[in-house]
N, C-alpha and C. Protein backbone atom coordinates (compact mmCIF):
# COMPACT_ATOMS: atom_id res chain seq x y z
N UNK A 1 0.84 -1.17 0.00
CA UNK A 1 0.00 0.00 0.00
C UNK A 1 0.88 1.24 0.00
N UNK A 2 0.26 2.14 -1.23
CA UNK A 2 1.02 3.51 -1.23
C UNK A 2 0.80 4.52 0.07
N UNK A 3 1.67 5.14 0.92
CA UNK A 3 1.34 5.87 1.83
C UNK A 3 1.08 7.46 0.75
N UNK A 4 0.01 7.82 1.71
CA UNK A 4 -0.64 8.68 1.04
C UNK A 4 0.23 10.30 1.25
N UNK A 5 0.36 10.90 0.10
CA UNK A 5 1.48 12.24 0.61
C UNK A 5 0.19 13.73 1.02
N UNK A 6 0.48 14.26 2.08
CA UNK A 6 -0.28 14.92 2.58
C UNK A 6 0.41 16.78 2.27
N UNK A 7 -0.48 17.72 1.95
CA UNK A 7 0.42 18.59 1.20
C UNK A 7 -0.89 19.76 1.71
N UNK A 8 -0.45 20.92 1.65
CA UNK A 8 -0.75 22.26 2.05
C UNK A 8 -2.49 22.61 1.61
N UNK A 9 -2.40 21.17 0.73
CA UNK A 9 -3.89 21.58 0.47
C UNK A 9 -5.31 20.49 0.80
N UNK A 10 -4.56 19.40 1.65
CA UNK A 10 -5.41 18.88 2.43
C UNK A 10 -5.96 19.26 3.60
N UNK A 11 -7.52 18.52 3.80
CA UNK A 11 -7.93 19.01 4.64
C UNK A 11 -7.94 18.55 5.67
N UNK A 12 -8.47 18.65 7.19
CA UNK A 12 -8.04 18.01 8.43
C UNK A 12 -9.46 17.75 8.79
N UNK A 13 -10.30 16.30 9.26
CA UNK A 13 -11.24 16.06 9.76
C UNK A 13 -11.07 15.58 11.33
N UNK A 14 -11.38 15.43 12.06
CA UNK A 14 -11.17 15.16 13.71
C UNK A 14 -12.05 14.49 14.44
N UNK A 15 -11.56 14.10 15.43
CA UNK A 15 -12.27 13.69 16.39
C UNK A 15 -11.78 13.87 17.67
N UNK A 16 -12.84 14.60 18.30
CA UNK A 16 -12.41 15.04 19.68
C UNK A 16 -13.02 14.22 20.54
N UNK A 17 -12.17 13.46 21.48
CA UNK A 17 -12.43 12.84 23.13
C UNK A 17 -11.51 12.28 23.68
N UNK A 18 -11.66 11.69 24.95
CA UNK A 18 -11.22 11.14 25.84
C UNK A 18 -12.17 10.02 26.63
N UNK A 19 -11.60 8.69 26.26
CA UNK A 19 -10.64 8.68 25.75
C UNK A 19 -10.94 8.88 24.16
N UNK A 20 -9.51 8.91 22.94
CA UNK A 20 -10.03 9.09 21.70
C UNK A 20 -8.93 7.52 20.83
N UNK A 21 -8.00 7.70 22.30
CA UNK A 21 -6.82 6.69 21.12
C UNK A 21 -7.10 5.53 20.68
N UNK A 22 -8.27 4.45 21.23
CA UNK A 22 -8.61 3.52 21.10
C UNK A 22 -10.00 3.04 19.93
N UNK A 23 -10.33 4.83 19.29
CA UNK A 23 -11.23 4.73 18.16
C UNK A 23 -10.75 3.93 17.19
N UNK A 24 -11.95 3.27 16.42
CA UNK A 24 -12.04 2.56 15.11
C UNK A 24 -11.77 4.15 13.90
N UNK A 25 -12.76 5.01 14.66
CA UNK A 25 -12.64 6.57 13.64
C UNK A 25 -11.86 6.42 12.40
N UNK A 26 -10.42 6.72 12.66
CA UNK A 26 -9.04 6.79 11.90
C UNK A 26 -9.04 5.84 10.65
N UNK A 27 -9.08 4.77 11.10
CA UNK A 27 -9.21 3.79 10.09
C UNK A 27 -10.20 3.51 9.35
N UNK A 28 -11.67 3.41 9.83
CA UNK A 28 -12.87 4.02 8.84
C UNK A 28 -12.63 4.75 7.96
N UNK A 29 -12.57 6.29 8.96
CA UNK A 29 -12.99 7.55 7.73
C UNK A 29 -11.25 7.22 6.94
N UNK A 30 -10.38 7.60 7.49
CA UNK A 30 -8.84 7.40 6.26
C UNK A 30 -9.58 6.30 4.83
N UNK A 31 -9.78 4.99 5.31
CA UNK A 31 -9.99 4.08 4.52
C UNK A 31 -10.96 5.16 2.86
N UNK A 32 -12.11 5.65 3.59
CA UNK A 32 -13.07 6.17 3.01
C UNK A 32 -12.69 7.02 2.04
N UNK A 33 -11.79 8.06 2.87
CA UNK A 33 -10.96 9.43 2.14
C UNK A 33 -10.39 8.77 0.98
N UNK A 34 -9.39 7.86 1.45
CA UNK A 34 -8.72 7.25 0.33
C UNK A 34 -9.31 6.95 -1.16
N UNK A 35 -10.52 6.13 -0.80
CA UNK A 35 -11.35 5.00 -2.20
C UNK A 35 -12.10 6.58 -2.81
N UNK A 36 -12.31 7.51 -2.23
CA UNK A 36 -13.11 8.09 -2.80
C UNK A 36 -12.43 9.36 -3.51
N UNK A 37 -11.28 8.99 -3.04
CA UNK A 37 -10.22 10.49 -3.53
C UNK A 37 -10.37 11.80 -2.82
N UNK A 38 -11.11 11.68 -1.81
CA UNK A 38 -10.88 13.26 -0.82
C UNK A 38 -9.57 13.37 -0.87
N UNK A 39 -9.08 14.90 -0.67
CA UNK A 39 -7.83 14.67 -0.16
C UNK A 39 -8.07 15.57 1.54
N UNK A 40 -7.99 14.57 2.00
CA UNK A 40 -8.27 15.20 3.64
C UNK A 40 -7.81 13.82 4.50
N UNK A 41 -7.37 14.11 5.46
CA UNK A 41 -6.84 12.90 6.36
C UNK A 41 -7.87 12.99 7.86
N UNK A 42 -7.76 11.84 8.75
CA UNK A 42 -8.41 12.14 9.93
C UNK A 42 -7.82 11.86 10.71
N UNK A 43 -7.51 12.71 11.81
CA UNK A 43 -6.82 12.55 13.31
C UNK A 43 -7.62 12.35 14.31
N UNK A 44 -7.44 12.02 15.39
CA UNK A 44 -8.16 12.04 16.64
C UNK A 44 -7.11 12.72 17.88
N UNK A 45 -8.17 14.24 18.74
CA UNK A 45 -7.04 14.11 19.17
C UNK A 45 -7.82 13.94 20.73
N UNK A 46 -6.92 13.96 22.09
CA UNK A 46 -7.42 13.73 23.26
C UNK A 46 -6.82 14.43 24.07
N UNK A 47 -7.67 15.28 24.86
CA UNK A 47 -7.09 16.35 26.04
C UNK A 47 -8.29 16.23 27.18
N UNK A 48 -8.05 17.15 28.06
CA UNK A 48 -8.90 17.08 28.95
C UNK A 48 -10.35 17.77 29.18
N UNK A 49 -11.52 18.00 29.70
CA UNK A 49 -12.32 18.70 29.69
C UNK A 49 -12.00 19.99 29.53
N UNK A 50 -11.39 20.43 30.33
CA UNK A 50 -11.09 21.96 30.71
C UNK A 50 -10.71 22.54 29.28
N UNK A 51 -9.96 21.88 28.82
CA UNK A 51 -9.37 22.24 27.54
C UNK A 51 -10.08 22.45 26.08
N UNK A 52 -11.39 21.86 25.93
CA UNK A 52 -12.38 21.18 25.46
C UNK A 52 -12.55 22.93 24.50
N UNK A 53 -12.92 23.35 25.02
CA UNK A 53 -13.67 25.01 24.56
C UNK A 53 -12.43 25.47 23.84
N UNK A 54 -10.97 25.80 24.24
CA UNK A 54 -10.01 26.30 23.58
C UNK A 54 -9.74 25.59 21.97
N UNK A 55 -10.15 24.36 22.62
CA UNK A 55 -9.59 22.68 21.63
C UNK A 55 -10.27 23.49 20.28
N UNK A 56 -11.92 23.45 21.25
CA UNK A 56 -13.03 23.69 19.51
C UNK A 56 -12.70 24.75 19.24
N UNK A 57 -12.39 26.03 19.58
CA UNK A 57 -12.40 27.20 19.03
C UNK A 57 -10.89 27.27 18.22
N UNK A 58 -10.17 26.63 18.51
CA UNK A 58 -8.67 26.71 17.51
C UNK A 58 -9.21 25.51 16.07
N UNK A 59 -9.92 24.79 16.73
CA UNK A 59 -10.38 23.95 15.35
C UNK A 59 -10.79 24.88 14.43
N UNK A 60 -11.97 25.30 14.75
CA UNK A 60 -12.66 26.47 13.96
C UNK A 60 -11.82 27.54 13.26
N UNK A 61 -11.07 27.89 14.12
CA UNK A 61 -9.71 29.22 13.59
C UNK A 61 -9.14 28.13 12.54
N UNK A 62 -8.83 27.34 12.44
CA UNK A 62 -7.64 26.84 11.58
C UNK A 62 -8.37 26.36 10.55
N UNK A 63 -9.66 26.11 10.45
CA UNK A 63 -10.62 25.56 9.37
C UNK A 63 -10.57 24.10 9.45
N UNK A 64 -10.75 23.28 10.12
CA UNK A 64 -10.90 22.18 9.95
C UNK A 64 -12.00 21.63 9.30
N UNK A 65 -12.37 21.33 8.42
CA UNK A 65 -13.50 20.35 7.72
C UNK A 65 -14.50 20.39 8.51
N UNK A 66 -14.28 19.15 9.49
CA UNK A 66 -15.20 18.58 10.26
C UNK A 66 -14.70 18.33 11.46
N UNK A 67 -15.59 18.00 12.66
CA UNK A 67 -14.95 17.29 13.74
C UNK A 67 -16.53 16.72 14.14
N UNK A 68 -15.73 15.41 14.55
CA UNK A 68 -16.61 14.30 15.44
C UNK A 68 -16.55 14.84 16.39
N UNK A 69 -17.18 14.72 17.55
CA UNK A 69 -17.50 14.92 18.83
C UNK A 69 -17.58 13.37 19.96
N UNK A 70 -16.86 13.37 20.50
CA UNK A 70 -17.36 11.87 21.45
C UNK A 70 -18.08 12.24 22.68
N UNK A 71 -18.53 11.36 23.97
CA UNK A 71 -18.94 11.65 25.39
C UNK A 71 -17.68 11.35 25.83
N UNK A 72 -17.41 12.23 26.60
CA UNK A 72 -18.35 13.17 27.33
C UNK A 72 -18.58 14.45 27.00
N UNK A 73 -18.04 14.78 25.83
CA UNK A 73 -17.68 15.82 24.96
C UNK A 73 -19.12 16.64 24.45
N UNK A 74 -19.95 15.78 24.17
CA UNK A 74 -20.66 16.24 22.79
C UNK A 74 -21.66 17.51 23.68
N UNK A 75 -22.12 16.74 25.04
CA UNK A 75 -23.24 18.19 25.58
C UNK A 75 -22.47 19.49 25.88
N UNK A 76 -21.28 19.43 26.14
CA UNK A 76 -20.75 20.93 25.71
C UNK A 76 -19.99 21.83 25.12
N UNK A 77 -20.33 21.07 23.45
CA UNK A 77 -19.96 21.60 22.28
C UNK A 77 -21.03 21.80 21.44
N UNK A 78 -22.13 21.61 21.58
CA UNK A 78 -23.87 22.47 20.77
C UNK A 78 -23.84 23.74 20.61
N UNK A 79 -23.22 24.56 22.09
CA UNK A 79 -23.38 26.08 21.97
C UNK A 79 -21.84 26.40 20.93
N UNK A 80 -21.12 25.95 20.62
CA UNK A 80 -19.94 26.17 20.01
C UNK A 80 -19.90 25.94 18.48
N UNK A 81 -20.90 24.83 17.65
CA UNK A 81 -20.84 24.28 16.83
C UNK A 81 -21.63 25.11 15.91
N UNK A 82 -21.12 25.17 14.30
CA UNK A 82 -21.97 25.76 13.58
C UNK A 82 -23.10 25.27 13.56
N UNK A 83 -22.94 24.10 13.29
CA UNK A 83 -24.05 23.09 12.93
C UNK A 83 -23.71 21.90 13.48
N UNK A 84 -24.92 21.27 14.05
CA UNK A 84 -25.01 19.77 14.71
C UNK A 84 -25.64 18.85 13.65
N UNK A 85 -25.41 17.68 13.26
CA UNK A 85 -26.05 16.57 12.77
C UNK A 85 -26.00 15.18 13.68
């Protein structure tokens, strides 16, 4: 398998929790990106509550695509989020 080259004009999708390292996430959505030709990769990253509000609002500043949300995460990131699905 070709490793995929990641360049100034991909995009960043996420997933925020704790824990986050033990997600299936990564390997799903990557798999997906790949077959379908996005060029966007997915990380997961994991910090603590407190941190949670700074986390989303630098996501947002930097443009990230998308971000997943996990629990215990998700009830207080609604007031933060453009949009919920």
């Amino acid at each position: 398998m070709q490793q995929k080259l990641i360049s100034s004009k991909t995009e960043l999708v996420a997933l925020f929790g704790n824990p986050a390292r033990y997600s299936l996430s990564p390997l799903i959505h990557n798999a997906f990106l790949e077959r379908t030709g996005i060029d966007a990769v997915y990380l997961t990253f994991e910090f603590s509550l407190k941190n949670l509000k700074e986390a989303f609002l630098g996501a947002k500043k930097l443009g990230i695509l998308g971000l997943n949300i996990t629990m215990p995460f998700k009830e207080y990131t609604y007031d933060l989020a453009d949009s919920v699905d």
